[in-house]
Protein backbone atom coordinates (compact mmCIF):
# COMPACT_ATOMS: atom_id res chain seq x y z
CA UNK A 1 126.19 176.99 96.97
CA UNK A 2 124.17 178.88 94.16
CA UNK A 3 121.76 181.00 94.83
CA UNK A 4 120.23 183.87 93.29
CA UNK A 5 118.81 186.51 95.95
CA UNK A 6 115.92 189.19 94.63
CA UNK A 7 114.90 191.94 96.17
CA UNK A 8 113.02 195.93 95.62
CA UNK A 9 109.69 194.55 95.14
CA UNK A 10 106.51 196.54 97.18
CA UNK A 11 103.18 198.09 96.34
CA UNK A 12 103.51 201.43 93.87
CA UNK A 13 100.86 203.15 92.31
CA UNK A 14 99.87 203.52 88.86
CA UNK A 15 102.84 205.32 87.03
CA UNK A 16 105.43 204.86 89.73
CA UNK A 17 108.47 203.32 89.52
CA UNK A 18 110.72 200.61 90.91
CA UNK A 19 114.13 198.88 90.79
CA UNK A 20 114.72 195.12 91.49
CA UNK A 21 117.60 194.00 92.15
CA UNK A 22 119.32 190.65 91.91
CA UNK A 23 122.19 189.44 93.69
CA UNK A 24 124.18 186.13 92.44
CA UNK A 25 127.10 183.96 94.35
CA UNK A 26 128.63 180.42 94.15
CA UNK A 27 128.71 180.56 90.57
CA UNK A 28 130.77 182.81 87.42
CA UNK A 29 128.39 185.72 87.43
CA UNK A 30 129.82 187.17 84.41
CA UNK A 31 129.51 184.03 82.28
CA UNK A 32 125.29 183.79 82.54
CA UNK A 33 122.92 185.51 80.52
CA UNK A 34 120.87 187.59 82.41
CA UNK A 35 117.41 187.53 82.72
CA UNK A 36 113.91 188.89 84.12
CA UNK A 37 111.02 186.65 84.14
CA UNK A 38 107.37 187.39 85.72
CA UNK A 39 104.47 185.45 86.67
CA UNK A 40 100.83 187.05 87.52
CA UNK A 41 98.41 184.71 89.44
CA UNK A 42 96.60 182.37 87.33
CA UNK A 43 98.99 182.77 84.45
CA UNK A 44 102.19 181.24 82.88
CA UNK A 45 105.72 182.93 83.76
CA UNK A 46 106.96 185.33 81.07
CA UNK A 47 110.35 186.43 79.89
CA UNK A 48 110.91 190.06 80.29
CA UNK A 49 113.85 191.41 79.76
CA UNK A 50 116.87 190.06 79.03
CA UNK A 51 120.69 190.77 78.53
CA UNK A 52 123.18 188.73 77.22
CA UNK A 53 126.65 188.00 78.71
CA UNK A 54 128.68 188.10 75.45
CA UNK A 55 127.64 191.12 73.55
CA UNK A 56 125.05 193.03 75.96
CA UNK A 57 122.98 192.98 73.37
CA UNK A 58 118.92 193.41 75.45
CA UNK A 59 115.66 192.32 74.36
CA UNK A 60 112.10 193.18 75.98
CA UNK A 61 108.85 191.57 76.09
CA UNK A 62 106.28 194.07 73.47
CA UNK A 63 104.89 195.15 77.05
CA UNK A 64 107.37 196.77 78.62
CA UNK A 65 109.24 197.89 76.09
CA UNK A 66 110.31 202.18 76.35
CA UNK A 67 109.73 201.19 80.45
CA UNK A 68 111.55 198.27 81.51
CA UNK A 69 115.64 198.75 81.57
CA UNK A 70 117.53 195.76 82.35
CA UNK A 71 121.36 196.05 83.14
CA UNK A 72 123.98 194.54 85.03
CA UNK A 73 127.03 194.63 87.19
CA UNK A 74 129.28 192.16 87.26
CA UNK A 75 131.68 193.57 89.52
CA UNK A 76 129.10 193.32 91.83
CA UNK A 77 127.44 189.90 90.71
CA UNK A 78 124.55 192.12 90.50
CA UNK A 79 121.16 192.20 87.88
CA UNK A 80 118.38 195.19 87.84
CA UNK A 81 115.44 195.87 86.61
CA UNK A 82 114.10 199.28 86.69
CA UNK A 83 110.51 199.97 85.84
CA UNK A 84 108.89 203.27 84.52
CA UNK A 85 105.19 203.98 84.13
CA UNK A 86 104.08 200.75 86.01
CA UNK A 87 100.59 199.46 85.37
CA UNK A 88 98.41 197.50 87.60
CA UNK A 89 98.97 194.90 84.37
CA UNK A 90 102.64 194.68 85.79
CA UNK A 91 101.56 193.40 89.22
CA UNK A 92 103.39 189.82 89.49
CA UNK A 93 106.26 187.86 91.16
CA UNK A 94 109.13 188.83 89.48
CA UNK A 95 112.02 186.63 88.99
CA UNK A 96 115.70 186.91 88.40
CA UNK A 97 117.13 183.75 86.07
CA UNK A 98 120.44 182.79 84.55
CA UNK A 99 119.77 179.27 83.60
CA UNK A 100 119.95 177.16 85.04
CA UNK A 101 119.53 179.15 88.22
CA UNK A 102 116.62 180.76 89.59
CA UNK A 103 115.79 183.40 91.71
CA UNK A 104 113.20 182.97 94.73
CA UNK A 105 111.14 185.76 93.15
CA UNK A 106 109.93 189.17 94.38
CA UNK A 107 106.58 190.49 94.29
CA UNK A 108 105.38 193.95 92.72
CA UNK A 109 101.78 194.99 93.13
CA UNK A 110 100.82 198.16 91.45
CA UNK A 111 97.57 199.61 92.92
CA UNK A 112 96.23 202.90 94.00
C-alpha cells in the first residue's frame, strides 16, 4: 500500500520556524520527484518547493524563496521542509506529493 505520511505542522509565531516532515512506503522512494505543495482556505493549492530525483536540482515558489529549504533522504524514504521567517501569509495545509501520490496534509498556522 502507498501512502505518504506528513507530519511537524503546529501554531508558530511570526518569524519562527518549523520542519515538516514526510514519510513515504509501498513505493521506490528514490525514483519520485519530491515535492511541497500548500493550500490556504479559500484558495487554490500551490507548488512550493520542489526537488528532483535525478539531478537534485530545487526550485521555490517567489514566496518563500531565501526561507523555505526542501531536501530529502532516501535512505530513510524521508522529505522535509524547513521554514525560516514564517509569516502569517504561510498559514496553510501543507502537503507532501510525488505524483502520483499524495500526502494527507499537515497544517501550519502562524499567529501571535
Amino acid at each position: 500500500q502507498v501512502r505518504l505520511v506528513e507530519s511537524g505542522g503546529g501554531l508558530v509565531q511570526p518569524g519562527g520556524s518549523l520542519t515538516l516532515s514526510c514519510v513515504g512506503s509501498g513505493f521506490t522512494f528514490e525514483l519520485y520527484d519530491a515535492k511541497w505543495y500548500r493550500q490556504a482556505p479559500g484558495k487554490q493549492r500551490e507548488l512550493v518547493a520542489s526537488k528532483s530525483w535525478t539531478d537534485g536540482n530545487t526550485t521555490y515558489a517567489d514566496s518563500v524563496k531565501g526561507r523555505f529549504t526542501i531536501s530529502r533522504d532516501n535512505a530513510k524514504q524521508t522529505m522535509y521542509l524547513q521554514m525560516n521567517n514564517l509569516g502569517p501569509m504561510d498559514t496553510a495545509r501543507y502537503f507532501c506529493n510525488m505524483s502520483p501520490y499524495w500526502g494527507q496534509g499537515t497544517k501550519v498556522t502562524v499567529s501571535s
